[in-house]
PDB file of N, CA and C in Angstrom:
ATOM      1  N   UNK A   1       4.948  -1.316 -31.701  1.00  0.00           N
ATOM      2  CA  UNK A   1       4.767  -2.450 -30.830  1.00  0.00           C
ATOM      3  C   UNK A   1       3.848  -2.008 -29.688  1.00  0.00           C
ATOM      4  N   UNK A   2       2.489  -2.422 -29.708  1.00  0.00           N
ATOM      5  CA  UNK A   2       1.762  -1.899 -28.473  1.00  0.00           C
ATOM      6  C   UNK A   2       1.407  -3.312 -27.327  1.00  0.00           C
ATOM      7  N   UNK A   3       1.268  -2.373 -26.198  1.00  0.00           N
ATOM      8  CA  UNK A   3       0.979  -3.121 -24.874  1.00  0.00           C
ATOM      9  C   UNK A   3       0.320  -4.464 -25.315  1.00  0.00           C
ATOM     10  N   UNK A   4       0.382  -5.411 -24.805  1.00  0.00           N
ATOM     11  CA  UNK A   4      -1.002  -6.088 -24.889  1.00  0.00           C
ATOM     12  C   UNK A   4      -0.495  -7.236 -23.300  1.00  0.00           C
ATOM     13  N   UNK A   5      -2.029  -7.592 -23.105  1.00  0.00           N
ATOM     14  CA  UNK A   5      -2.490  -8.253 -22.039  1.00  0.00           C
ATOM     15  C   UNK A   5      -1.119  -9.539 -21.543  1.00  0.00           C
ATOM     16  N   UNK A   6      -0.935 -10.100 -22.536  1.00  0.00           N
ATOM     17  CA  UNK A   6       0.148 -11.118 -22.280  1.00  0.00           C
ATOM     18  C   UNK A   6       1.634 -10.251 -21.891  1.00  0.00           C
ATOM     19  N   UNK A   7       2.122  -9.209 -21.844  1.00  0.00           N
ATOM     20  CA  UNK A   7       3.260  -8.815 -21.771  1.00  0.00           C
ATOM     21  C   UNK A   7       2.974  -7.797 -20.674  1.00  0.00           C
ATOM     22  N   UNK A   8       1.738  -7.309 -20.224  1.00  0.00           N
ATOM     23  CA  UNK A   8       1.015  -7.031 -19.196  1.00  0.00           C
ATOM     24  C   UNK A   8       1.521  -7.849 -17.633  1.00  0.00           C
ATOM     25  N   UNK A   9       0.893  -8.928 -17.833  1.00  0.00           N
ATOM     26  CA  UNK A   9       0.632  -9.658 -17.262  1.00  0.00           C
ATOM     27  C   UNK A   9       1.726 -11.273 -17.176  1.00  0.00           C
ATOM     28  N   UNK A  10       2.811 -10.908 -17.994  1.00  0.00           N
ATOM     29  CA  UNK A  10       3.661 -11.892 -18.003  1.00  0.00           C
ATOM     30  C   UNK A  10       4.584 -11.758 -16.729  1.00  0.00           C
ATOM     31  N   UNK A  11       4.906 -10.502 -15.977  1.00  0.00           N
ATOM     32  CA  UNK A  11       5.910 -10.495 -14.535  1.00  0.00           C
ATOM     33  C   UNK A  11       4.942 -11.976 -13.394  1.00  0.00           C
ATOM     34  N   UNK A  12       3.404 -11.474 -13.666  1.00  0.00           N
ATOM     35  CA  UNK A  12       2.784 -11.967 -12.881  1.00  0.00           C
ATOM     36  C   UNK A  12       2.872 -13.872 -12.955  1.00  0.00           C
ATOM     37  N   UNK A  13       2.711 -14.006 -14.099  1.00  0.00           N
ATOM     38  CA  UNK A  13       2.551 -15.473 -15.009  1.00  0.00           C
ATOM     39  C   UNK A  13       3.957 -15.945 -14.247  1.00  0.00           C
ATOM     40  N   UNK A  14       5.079 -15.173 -14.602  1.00  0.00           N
ATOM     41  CA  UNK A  14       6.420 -15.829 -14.501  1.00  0.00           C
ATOM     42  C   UNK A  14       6.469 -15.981 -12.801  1.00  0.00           C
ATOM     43  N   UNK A  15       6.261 -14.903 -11.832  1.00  0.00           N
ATOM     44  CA  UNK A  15       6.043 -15.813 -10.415  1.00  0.00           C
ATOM     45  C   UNK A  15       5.369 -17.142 -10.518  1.00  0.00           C
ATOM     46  N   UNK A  16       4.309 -16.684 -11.037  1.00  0.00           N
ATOM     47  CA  UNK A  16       3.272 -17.954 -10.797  1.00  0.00           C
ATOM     48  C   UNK A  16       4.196 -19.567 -10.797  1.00  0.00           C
ATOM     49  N   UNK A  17       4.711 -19.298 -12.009  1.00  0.00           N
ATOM     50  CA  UNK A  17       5.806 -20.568 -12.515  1.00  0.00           C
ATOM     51  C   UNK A  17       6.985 -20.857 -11.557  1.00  0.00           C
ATOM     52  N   UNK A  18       7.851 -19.996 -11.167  1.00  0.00           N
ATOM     53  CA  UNK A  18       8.558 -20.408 -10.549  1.00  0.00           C
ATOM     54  C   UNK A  18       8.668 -20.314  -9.062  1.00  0.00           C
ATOM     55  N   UNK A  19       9.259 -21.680  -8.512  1.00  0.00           N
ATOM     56  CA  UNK A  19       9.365 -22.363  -7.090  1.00  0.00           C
ATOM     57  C   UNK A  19       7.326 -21.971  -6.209  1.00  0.00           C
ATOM     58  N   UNK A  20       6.669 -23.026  -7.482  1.00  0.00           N
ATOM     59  CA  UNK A  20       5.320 -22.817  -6.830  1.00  0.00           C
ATOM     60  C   UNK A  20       4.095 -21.602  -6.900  1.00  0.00           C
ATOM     61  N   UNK A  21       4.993 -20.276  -7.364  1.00  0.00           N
ATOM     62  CA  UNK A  21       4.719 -19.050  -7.341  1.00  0.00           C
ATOM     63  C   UNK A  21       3.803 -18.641  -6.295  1.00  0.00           C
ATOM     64  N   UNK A  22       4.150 -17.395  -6.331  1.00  0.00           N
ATOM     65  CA  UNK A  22       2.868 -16.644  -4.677  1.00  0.00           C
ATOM     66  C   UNK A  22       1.421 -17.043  -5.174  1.00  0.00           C
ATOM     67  N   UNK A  23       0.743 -16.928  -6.236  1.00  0.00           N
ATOM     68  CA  UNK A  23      -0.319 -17.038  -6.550  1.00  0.00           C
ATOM     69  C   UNK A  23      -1.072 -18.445  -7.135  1.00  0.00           C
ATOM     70  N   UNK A  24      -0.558 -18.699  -7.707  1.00  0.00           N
ATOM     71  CA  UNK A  24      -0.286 -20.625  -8.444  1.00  0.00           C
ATOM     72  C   UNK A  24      -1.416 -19.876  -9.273  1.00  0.00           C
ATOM     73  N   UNK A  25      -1.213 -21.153  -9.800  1.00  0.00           N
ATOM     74  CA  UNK A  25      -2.725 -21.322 -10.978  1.00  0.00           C
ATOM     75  C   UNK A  25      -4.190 -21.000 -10.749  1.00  0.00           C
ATOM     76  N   UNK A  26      -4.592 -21.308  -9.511  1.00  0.00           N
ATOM     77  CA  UNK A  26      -5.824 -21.084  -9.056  1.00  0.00           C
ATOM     78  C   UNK A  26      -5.847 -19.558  -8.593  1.00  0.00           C
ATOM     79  N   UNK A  27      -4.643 -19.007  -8.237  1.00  0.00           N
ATOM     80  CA  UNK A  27      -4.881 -17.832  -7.854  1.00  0.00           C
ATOM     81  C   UNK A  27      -4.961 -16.516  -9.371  1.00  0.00           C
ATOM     82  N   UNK A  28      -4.609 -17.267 -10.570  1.00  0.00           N
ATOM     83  CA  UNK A  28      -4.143 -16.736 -11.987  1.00  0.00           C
ATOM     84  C   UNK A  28      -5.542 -16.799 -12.304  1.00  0.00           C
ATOM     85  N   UNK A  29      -6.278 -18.187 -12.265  1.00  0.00           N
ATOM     86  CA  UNK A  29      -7.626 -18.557 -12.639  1.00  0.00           C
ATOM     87  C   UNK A  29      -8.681 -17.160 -12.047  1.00  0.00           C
ATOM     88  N   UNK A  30      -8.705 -17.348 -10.715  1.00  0.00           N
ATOM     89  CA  UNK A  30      -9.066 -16.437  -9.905  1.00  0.00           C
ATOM     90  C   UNK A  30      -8.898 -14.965  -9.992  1.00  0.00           C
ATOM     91  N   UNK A  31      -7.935 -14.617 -10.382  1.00  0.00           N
ATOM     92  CA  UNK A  31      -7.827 -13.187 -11.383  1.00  0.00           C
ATOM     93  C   UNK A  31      -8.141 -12.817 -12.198  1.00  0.00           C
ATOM     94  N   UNK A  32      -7.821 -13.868 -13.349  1.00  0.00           N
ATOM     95  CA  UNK A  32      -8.655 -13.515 -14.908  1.00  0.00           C
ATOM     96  C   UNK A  32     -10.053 -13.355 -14.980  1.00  0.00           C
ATOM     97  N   UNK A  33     -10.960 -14.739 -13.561  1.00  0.00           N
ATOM     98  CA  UNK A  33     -12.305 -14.032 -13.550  1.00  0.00           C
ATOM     99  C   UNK A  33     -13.112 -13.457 -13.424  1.00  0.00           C
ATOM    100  N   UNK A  34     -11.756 -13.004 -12.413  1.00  0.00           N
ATOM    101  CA  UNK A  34     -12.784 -11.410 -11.342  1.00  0.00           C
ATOM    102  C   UNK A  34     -12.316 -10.401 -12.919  1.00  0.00           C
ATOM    103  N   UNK A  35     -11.492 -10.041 -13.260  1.00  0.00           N
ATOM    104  CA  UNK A  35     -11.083  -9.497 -14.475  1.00  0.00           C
ATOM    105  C   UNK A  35     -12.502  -9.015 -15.050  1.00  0.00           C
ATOM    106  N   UNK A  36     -12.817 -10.233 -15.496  1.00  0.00           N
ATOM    107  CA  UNK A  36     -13.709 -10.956 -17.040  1.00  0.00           C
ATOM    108  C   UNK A  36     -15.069 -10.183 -16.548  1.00  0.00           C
ATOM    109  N   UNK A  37     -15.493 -10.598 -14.619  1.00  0.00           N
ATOM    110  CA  UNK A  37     -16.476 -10.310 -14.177  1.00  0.00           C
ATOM    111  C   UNK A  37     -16.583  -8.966 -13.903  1.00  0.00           C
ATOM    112  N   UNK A  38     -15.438  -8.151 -13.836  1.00  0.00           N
ATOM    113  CA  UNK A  38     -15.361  -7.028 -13.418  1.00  0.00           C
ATOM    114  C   UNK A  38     -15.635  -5.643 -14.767  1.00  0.00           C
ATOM    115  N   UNK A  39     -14.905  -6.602 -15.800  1.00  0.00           N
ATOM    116  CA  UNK A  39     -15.215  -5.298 -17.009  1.00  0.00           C
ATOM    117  C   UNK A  39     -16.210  -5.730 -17.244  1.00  0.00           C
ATOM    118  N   UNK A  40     -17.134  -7.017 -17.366  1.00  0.00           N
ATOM    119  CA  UNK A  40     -18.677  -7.382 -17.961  1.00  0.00           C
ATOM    120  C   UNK A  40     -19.831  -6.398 -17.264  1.00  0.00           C
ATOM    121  N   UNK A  41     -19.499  -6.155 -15.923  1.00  0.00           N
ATOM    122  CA  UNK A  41     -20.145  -5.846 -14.938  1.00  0.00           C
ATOM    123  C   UNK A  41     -20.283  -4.081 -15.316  1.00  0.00           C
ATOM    124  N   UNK A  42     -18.935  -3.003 -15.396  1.00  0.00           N
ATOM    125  CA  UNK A  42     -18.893  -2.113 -16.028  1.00  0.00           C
ATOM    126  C   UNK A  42     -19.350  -1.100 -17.278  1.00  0.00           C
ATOM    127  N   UNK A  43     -19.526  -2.322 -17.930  1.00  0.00           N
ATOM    128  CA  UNK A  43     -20.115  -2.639 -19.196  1.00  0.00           C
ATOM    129  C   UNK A  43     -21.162  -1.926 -19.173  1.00  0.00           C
ATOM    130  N   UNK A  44     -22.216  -3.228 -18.504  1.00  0.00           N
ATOM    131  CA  UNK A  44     -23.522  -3.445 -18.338  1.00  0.00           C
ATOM    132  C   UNK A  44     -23.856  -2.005 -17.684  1.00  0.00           C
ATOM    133  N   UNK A  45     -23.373  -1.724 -16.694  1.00  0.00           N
ATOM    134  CA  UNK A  45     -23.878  -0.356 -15.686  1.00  0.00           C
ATOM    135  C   UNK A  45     -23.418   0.897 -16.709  1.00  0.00           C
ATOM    136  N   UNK A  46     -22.459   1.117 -17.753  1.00  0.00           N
ATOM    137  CA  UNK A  46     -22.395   2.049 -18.229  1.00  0.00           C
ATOM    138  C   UNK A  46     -23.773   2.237 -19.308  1.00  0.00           C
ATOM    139  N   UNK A  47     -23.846   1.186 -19.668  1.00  0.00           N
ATOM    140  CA  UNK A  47     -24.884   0.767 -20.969  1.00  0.00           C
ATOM    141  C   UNK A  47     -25.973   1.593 -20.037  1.00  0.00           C
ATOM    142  N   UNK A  48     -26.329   0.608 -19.308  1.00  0.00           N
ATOM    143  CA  UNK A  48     -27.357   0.837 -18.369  1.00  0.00           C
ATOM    144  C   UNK A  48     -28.248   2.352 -17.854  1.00  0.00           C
ATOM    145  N   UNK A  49     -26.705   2.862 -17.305  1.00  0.00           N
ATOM    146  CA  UNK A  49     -26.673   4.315 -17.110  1.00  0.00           C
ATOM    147  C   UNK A  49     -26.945   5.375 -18.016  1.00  0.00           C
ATOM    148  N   UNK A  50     -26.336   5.234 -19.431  1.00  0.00           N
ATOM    149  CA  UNK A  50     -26.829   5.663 -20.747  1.00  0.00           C
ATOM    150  C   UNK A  50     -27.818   5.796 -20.928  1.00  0.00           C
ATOM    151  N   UNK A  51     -28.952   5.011 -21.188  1.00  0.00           N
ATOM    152  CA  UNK A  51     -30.020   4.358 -21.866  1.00  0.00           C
ATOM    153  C   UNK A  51     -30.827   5.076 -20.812  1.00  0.00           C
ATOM    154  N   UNK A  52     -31.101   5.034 -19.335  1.00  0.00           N
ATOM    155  CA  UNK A  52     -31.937   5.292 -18.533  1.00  0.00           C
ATOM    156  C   UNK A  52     -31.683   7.049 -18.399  1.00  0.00           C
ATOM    157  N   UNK A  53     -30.244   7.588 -18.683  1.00  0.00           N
ATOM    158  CA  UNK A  53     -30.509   9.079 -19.223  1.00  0.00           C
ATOM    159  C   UNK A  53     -31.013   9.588 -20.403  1.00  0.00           C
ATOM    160  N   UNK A  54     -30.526   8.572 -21.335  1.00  0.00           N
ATOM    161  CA  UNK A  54     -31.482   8.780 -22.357  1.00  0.00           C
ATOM    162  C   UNK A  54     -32.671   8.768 -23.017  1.00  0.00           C
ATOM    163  N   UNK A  55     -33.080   7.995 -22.209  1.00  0.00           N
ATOM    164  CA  UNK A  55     -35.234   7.767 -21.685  1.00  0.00           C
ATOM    165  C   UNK A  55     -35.517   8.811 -21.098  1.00  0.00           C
ATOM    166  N   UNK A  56     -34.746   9.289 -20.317  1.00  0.00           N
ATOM    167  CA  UNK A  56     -35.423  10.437 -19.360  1.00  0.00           C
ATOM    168  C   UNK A  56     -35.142  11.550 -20.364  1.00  0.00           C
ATOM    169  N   UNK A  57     -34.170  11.829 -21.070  1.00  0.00           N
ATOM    170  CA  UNK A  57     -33.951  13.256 -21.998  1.00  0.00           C
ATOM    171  C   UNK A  57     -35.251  12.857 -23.258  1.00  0.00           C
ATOM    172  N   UNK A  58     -35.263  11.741 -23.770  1.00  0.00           N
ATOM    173  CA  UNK A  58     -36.295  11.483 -25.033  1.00  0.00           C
ATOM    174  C   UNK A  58     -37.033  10.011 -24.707  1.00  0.00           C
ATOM    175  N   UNK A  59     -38.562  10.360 -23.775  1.00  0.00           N
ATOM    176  CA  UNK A  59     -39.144   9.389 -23.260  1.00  0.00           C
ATOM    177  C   UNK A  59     -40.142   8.561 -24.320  1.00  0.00           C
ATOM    178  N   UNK A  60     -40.419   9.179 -25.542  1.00  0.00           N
ATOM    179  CA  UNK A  60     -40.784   8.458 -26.726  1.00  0.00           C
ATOM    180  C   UNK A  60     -39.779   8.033 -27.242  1.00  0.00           C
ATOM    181  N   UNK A  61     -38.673   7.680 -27.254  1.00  0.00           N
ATOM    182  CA  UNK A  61     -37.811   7.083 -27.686  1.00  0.00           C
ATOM    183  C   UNK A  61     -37.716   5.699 -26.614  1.00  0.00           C
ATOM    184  N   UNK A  62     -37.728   5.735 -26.014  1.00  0.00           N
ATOM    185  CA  UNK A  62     -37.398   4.534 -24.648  1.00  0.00           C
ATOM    186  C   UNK A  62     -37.495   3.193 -25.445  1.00  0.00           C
ATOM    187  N   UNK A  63     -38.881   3.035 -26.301  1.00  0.00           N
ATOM    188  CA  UNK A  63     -38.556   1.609 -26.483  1.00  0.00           C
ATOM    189  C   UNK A  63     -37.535   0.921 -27.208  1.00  0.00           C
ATOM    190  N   UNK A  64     -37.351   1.938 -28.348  1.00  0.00           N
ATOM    191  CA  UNK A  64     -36.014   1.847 -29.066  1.00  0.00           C
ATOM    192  C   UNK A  64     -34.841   1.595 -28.219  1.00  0.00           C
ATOM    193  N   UNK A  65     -34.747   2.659 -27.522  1.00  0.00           N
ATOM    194  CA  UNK A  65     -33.259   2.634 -26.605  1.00  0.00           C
ATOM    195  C   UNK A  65     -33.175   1.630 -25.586  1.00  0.00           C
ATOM    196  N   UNK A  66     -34.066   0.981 -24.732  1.00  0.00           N
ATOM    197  CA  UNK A  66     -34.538  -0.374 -24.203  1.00  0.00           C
ATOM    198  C   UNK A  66     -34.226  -1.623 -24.839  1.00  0.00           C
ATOM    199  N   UNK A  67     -34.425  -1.399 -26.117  1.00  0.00           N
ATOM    200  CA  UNK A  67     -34.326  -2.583 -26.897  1.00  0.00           C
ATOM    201  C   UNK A  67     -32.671  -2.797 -27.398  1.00  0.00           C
ATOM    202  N   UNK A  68     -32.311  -1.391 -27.711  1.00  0.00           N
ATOM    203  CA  UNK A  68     -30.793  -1.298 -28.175  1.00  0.00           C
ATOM    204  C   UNK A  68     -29.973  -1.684 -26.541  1.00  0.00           C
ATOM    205  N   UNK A  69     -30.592  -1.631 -25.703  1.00  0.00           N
ATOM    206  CA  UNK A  69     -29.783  -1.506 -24.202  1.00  0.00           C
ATOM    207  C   UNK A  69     -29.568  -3.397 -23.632  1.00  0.00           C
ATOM    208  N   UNK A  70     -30.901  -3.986 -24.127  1.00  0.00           N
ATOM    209  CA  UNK A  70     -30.886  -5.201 -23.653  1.00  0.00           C
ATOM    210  C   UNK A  70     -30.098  -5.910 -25.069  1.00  0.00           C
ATOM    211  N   UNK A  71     -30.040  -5.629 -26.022  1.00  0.00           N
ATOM    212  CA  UNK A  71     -28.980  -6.176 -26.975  1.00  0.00           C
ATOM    213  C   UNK A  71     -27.883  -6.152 -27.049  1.00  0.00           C
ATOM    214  N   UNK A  72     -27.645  -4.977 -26.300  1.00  0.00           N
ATOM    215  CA  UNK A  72     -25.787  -4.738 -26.157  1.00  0.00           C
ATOM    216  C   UNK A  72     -25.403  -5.126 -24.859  1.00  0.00           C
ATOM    217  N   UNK A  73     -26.568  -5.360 -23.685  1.00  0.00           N
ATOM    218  CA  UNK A  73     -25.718  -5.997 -22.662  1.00  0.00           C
ATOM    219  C   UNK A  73     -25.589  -7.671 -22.976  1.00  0.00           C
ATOM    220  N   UNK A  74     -26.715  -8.096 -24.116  1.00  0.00           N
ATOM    221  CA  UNK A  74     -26.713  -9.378 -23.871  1.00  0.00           C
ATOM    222  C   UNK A  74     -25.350  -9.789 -24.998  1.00  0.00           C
ATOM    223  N   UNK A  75     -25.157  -8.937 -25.758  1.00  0.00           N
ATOM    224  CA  UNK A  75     -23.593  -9.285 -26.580  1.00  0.00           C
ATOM    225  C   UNK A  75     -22.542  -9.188 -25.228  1.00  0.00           C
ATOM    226  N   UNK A  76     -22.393  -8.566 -24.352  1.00  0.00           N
ATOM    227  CA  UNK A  76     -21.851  -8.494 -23.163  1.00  0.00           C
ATOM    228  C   UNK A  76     -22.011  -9.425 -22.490  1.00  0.00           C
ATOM    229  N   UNK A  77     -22.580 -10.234 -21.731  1.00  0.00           N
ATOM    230  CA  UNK A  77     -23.387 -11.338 -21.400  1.00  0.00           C
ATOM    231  C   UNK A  77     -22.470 -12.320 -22.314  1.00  0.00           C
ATOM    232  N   UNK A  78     -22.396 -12.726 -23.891  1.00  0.00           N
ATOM    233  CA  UNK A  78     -21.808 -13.306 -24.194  1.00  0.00           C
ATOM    234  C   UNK A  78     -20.501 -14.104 -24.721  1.00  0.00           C
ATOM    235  N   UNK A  79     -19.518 -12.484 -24.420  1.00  0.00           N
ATOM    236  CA  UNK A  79     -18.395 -11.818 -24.467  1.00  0.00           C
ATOM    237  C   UNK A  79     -18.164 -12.620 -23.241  1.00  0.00           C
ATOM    238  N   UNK A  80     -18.166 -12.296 -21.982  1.00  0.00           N
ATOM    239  CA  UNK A  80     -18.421 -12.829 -20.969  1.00  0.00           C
ATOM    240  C   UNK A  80     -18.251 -14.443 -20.578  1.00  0.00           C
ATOM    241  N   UNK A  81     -19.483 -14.848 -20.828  1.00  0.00           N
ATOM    242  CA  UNK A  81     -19.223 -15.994 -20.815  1.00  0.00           C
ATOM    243  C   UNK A  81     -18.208 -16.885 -21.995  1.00  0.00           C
ATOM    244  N   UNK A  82     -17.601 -16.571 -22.920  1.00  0.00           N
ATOM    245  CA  UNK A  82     -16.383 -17.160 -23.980  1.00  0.00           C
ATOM    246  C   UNK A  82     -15.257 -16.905 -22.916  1.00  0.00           C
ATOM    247  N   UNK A  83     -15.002 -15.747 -22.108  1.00  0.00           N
ATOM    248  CA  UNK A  83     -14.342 -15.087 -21.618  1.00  0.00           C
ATOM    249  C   UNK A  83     -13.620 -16.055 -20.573  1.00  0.00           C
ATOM    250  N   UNK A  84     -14.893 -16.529 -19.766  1.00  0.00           N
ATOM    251  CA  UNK A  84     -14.988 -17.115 -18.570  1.00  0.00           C
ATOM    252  C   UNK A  84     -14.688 -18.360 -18.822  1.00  0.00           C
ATOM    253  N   UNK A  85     -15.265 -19.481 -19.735  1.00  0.00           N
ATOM    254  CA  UNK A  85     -14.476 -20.659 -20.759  1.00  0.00           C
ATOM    255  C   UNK A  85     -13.354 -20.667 -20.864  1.00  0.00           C
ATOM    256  N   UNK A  86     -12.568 -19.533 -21.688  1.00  0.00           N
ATOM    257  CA  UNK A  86     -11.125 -19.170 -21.794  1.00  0.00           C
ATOM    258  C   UNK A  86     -10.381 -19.857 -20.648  1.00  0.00           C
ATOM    259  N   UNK A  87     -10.785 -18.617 -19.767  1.00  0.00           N
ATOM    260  CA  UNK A  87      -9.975 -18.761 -18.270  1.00  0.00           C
ATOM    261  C   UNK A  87     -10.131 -20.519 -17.562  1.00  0.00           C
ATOM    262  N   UNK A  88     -11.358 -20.592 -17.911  1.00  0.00           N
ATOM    263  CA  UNK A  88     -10.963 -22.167 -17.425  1.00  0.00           C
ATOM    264  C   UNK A  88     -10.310 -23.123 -18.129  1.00  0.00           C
ATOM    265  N   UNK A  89     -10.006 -23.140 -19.438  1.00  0.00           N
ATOM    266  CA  UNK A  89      -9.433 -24.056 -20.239  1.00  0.00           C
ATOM    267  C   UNK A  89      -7.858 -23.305 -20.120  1.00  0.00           C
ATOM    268  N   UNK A  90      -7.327 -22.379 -19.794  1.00  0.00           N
ATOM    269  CA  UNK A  90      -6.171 -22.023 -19.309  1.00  0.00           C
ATOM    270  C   UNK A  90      -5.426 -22.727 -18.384  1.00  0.00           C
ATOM    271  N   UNK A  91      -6.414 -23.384 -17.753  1.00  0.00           N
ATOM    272  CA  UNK A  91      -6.208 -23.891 -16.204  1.00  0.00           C
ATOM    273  C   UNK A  91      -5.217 -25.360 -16.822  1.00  0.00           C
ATOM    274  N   UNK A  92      -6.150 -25.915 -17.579  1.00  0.00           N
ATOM    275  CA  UNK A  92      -6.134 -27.222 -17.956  1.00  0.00           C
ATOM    276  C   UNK A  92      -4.917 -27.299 -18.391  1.00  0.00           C
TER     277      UNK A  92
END
């Protein structure tokens, strides 16, 4: 039986619910997106960070690794935004 996000995050859910909770819904909303925005963001700068050491170790390689760098942030980018959808149709 491993961790996962809902059993994580269910102490938090269950304030939320009862007598109004400290955080309400908007404050749940407001978490999941800094969340969403926060690992997208990680992502991107690790990718990022990679790719620009790896140009500098093999600088005939760059365009390759440029090209592999803007493809995997933009799958990130789209991860992201489903992500960010989610959280708002949660709301609803």
């Amino acid at each position: 039986m491993g961790l996962s996000l809902v059993n994580l995050f269910a102490p938090v859910l269950a304030a939320a619910e009862g007598a109004g909770g400290y955080f309400g819904v908007n404050g749940l909303l407001a978490l999941g997106i800094g969340l969403v925005v926060f690992g997208a963001a990680k992502g991107i700068a690790t990718i990022a960070g990679n790719a620009v050491e790896s140009i500098a170790r093999q600088p005939e390689a760059g365009g390759r690794i440029f090209t592999s760098m803007i493809i995997s942030a933009a799958l990130i980018e789209g991860f992201t935004f489903f992500a960010l959808v989610v959280c708002m149709l949660a709301k609803q």
